[in-house]
C-alpha atoms as a PDB file:
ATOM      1  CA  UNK A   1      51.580 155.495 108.687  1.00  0.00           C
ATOM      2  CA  UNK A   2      48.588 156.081 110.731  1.00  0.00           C
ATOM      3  CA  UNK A   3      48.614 157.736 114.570  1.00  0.00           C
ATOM      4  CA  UNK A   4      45.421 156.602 114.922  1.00  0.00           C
ATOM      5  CA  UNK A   5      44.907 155.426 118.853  1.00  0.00           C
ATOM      6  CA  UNK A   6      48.539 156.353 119.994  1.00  0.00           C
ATOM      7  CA  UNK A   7      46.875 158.718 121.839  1.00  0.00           C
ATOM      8  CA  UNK A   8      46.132 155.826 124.154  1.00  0.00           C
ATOM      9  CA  UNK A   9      49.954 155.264 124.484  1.00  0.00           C
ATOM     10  CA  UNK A  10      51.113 158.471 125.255  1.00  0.00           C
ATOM     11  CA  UNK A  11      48.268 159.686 127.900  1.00  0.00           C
ATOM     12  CA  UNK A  12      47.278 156.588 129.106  1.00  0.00           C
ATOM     13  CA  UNK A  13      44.387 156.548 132.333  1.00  0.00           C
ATOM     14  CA  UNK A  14      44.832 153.349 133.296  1.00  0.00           C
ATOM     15  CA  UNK A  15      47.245 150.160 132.830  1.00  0.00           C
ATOM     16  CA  UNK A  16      47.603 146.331 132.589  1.00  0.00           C
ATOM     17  CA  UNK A  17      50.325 144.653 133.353  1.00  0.00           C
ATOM     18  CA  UNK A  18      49.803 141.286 131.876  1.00  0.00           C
ATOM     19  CA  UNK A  19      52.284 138.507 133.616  1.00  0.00           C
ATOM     20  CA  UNK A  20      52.955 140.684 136.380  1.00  0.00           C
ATOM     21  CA  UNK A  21      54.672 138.892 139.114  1.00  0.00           C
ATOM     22  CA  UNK A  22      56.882 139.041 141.791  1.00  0.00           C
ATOM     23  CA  UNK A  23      59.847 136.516 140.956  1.00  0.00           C
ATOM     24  CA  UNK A  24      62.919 138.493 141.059  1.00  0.00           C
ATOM     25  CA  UNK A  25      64.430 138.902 137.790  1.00  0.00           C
ATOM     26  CA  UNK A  26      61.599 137.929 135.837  1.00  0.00           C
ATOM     27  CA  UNK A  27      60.344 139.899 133.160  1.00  0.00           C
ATOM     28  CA  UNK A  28      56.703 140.575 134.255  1.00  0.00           C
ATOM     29  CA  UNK A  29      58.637 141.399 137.851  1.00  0.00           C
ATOM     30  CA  UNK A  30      61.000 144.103 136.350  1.00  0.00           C
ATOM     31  CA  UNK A  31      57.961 145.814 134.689  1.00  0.00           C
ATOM     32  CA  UNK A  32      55.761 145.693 136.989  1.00  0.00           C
ATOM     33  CA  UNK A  33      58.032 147.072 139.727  1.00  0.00           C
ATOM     34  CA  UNK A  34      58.867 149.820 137.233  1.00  0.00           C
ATOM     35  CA  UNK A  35      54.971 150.893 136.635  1.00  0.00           C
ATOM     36  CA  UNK A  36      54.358 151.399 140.397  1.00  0.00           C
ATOM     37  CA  UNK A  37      57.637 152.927 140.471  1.00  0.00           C
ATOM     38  CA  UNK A  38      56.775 155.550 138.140  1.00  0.00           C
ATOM     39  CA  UNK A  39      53.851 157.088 140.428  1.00  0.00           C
ATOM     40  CA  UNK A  40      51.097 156.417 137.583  1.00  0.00           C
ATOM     41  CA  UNK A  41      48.415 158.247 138.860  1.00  0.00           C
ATOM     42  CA  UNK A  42      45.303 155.763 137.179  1.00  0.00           C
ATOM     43  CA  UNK A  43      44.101 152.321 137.915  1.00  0.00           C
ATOM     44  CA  UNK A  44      46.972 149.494 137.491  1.00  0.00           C
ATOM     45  CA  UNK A  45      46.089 146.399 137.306  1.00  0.00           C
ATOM     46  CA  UNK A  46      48.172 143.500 137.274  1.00  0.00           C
ATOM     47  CA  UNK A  47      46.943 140.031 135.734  1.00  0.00           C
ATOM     48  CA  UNK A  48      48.344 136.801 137.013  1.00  0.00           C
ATOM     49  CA  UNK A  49      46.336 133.615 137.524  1.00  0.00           C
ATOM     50  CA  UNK A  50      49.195 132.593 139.787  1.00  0.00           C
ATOM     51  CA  UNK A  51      48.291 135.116 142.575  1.00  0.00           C
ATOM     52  CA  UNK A  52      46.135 136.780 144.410  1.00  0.00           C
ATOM     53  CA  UNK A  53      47.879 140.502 145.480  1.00  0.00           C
ATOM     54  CA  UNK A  54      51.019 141.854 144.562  1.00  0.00           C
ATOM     55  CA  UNK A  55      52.266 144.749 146.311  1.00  0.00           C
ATOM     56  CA  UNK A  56      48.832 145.839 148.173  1.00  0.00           C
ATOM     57  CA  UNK A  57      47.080 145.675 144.255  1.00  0.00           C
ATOM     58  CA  UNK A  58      44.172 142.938 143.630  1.00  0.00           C
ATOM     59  CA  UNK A  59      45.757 140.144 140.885  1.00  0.00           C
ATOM     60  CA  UNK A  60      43.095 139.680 138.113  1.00  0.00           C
ATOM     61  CA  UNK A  61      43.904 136.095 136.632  1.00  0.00           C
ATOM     62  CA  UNK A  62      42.486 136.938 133.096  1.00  0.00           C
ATOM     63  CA  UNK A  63      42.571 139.575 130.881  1.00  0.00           C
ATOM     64  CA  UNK A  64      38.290 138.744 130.697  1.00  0.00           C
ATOM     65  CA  UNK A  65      38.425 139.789 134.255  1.00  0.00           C
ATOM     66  CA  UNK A  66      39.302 143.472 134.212  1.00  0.00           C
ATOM     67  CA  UNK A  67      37.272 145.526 135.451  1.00  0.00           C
ATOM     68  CA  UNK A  68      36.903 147.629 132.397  1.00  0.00           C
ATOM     69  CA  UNK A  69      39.803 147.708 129.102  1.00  0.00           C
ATOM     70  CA  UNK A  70      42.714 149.448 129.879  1.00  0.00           C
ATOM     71  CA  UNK A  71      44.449 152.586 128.016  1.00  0.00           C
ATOM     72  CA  UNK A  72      47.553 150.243 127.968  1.00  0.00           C
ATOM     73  CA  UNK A  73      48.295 146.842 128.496  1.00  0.00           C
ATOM     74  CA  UNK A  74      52.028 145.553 128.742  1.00  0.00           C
ATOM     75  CA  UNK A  75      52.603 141.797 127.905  1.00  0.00           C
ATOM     76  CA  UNK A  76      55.387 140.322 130.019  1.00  0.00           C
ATOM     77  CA  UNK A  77      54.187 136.726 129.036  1.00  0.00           C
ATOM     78  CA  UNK A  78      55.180 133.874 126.795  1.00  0.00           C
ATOM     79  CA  UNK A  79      54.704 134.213 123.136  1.00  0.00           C
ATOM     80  CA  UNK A  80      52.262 131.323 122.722  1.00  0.00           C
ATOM     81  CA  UNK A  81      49.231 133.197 124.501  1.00  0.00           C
ATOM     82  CA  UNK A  82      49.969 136.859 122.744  1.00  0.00           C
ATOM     83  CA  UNK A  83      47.163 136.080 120.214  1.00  0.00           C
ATOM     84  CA  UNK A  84      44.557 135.114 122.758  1.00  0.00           C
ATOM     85  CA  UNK A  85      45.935 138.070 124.982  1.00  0.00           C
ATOM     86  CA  UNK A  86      45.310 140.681 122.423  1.00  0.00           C
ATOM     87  CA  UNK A  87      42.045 139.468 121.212  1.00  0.00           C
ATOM     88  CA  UNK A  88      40.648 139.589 124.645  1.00  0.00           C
ATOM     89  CA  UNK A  89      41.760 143.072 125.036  1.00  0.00           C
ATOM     90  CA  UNK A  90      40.338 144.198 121.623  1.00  0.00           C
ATOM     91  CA  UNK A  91      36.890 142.576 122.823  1.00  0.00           C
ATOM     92  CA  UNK A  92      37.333 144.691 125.844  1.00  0.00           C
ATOM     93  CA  UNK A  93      37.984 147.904 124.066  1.00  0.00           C
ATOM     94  CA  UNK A  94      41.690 148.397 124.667  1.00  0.00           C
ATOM     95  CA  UNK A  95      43.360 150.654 122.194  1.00  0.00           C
ATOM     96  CA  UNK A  96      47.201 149.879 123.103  1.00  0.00           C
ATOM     97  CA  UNK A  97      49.426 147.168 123.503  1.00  0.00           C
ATOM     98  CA  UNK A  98      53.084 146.734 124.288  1.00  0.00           C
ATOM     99  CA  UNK A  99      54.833 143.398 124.135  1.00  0.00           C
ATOM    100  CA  UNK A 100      57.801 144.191 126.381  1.00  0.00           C
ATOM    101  CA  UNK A 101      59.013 140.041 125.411  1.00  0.00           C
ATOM    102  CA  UNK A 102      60.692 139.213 121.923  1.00  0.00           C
ATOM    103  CA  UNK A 103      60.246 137.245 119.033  1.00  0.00           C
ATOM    104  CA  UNK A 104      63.018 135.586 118.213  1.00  0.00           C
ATOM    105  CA  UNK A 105      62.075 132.077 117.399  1.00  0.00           C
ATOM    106  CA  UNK A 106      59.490 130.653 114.840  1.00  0.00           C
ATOM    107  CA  UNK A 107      57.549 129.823 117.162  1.00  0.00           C
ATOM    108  CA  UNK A 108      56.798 133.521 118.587  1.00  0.00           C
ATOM    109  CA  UNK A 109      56.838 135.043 115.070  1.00  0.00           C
ATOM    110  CA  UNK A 110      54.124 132.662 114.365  1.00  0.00           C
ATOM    111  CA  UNK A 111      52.142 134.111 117.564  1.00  0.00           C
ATOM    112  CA  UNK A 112      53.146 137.530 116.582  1.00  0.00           C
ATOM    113  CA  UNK A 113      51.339 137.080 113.307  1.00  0.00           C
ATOM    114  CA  UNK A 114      48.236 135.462 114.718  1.00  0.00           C
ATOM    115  CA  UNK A 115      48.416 138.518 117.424  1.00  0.00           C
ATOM    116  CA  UNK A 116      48.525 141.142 114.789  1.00  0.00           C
ATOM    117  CA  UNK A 117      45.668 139.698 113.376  1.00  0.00           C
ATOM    118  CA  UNK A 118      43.446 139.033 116.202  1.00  0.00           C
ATOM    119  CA  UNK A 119      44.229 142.861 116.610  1.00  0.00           C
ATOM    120  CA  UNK A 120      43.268 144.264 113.050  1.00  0.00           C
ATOM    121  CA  UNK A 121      39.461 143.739 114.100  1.00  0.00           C
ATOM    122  CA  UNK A 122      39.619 145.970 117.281  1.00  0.00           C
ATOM    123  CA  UNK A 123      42.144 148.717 115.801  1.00  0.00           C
ATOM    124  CA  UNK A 124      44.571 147.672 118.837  1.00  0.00           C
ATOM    125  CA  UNK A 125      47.816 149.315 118.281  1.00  0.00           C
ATOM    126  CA  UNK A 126      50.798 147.142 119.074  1.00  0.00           C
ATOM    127  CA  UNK A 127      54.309 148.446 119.509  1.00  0.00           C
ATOM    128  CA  UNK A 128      57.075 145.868 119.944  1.00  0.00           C
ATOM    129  CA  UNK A 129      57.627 143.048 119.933  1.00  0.00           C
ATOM    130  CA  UNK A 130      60.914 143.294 121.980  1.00  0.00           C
ATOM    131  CA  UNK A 131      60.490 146.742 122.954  1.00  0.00           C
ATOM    132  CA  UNK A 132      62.366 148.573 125.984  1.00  0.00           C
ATOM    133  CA  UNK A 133      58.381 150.383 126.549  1.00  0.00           C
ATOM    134  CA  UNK A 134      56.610 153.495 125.915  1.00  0.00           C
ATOM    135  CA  UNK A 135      57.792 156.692 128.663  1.00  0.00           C
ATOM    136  CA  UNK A 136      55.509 159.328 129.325  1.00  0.00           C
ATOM    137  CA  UNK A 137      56.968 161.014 132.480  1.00  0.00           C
ATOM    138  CA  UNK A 138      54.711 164.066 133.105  1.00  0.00           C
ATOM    139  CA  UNK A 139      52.040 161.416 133.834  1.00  0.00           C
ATOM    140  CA  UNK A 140      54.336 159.288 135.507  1.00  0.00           C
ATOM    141  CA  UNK A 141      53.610 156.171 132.727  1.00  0.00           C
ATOM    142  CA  UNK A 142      57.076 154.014 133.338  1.00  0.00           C
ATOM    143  CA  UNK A 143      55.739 151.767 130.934  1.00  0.00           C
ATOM    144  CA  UNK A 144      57.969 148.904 130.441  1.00  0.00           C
ATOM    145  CA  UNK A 145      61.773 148.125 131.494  1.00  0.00           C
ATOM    146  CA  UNK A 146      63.845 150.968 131.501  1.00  0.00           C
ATOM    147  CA  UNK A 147      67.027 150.701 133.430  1.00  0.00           C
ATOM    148  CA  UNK A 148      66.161 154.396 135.432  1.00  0.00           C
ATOM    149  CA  UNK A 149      63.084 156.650 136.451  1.00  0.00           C
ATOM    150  CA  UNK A 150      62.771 158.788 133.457  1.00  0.00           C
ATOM    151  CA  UNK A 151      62.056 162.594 134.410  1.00  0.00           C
ATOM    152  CA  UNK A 152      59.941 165.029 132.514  1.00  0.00           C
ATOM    153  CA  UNK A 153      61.810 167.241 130.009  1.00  0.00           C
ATOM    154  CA  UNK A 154      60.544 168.761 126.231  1.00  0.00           C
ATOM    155  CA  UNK A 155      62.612 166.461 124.568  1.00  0.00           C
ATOM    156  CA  UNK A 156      61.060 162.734 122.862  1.00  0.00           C
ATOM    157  CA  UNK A 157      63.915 160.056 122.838  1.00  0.00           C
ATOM    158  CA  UNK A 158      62.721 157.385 119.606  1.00  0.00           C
ATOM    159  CA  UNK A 159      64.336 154.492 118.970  1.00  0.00           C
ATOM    160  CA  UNK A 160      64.480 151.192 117.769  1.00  0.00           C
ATOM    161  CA  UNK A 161      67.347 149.839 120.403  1.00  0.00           C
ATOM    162  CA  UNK A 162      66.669 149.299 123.521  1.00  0.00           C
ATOM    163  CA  UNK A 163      70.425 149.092 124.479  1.00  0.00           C
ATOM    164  CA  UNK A 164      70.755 152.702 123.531  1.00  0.00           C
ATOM    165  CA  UNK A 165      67.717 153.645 124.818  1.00  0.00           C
ATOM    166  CA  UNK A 166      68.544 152.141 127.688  1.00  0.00           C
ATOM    167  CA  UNK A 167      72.590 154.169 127.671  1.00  0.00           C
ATOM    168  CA  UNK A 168      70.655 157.430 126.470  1.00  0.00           C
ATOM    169  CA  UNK A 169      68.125 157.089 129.229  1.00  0.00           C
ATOM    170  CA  UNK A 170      70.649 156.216 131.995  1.00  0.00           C
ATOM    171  CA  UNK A 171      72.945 159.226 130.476  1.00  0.00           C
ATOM    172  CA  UNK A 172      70.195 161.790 130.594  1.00  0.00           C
ATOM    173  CA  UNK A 173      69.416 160.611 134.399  1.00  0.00           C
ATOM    174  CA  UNK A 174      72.866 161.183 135.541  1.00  0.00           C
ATOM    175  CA  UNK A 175      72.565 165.143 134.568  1.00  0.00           C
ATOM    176  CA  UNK A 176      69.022 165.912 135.616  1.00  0.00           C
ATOM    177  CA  UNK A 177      67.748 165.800 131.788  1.00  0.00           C
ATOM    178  CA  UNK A 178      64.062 164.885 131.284  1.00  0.00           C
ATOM    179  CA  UNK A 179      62.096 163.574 128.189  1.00  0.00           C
ATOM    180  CA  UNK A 180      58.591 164.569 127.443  1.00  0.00           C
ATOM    181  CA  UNK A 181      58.048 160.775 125.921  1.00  0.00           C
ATOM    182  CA  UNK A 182      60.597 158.071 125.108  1.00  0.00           C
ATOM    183  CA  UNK A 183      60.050 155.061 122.760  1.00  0.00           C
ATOM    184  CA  UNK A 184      61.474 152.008 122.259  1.00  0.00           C
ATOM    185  CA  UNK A 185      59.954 150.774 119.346  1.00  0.00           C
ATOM    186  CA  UNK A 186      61.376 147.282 119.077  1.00  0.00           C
ATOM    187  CA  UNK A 187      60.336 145.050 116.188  1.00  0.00           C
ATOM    188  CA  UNK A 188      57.944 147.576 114.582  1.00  0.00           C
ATOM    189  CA  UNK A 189      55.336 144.856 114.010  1.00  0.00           C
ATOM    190  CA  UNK A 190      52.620 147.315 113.629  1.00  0.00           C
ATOM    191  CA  UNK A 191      54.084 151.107 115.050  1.00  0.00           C
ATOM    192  CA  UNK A 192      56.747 152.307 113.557  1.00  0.00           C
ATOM    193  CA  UNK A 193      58.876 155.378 113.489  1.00  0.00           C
ATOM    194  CA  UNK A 194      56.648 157.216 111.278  1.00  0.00           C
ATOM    195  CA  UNK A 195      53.676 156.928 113.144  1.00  0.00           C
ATOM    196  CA  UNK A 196      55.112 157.866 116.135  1.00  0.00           C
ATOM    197  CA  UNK A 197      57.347 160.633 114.499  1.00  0.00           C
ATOM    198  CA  UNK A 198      53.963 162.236 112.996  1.00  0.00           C
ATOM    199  CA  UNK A 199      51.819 161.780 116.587  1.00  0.00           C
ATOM    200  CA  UNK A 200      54.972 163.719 118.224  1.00  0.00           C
ATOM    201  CA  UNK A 201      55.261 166.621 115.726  1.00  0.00           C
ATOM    202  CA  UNK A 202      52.015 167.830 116.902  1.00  0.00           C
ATOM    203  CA  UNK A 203      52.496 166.831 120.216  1.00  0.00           C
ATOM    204  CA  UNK A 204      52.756 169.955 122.862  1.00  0.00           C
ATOM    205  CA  UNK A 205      54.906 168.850 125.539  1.00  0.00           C
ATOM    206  CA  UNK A 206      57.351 168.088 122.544  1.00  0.00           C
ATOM    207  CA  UNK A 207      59.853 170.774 121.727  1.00  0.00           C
ATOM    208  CA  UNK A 208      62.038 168.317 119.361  1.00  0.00           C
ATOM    209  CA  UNK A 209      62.447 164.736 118.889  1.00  0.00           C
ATOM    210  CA  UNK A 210      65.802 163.129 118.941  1.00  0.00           C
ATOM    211  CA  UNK A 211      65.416 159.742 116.925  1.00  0.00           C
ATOM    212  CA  UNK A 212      67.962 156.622 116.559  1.00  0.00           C
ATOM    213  CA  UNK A 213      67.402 154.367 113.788  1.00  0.00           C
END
């Protein structure tokens, strides 16, 4: 267990949202319309070779084309370019990654592998894959899918279902209740519950952690 660059997760300063598009329903659509949602104060950047603006913000097409490496990058794209993804945001000096799409065939194990080891090199943290995102609503950082707005509270939500995340989150919404962070962890390729548990304990906007493994 290690909470080594989560720090990067949890107060993020900027954000890519790799995949972001605007097809309704799509994946790197839901997330992206859930960042600017959120009100994130920092730079977000969305990177799409397939356009050129979305939503008044300049499209980079590569990852090599950011303007500098981002606290956070969310992957919204198919499995088979995670490893090159990942490497080119360790080269850049990103610390974080979440990859919002799952792993459920050989195929995107495989890539999950080779991503966690293009990684290793750069220290980039990965939570995921499969994971709901990474909430940090006093900075407005609506990073990932959540089905609501998430508003600031003193209580961190952990979990590793994103269907209860999802009920808990959507629960707490309907009666005004805030988190200070919520996790989805997903597959726990690389963070886990223990990392984030011990980054929380000593976190100050965190009066308790409710956790659902």
């Amino acid at each position: 267990m290690t909470v080594r660059n989560l720090d990067a997760l949890f107060k993020p300063r900027s954000v890519a949202v790799i995949g972001a598009s605007s097809r309704a329903g799509s994946l790197g659509a839901i997330v992206w319309q859930r960042v600017l949602a959120g009100g994130f104060a920092g730079p977000v950047w969305p990177v799409n070779p397939k356009y050129d603006a979305l939503d008044g913000h300049a499209v980079f097409g590569d990852v090599a084309d950011l303007p500098e490496a981002p606290s956070v990058a969310l992957l919204c794209t198919p499995s088979a370019v995670w490893p090159d993804i990942v490497h080119k945001l360790g080269s850049l000096g990103a610390r974080a990654a979440v990859i919002v799409g799952d792993a459920r065939s050989a195929q995107a194990s495989a890539a999950l592998n080779d991503a966690l080891v293009a990684a290793r090199p750069h220290l980039l943290r990965i939570v995921g894959p499969g994971s709901l995102g990474v909430i940090t609503p006093a900075l407005g950082a609506q990073l990932g899918a959540p089905s609501c707005t998430v508003k600031p509270g003193g209580v961190a939500w952990v979990s590793q279902s994103n269907a209860m995340t999802n009920a808990v989150l959507g629960w707490a919404d309907a009666r005004g209740l805030g988190f200070s962070h919520a996790v989805a962890l997903g597959g726990e390729a690389d963070v886990d519950a223990g990392d984030v548990l011990d980054y929380l304990a000593s976190d100050g906007a965190t009066r308790a952690i409710l956790l659902e493994l």
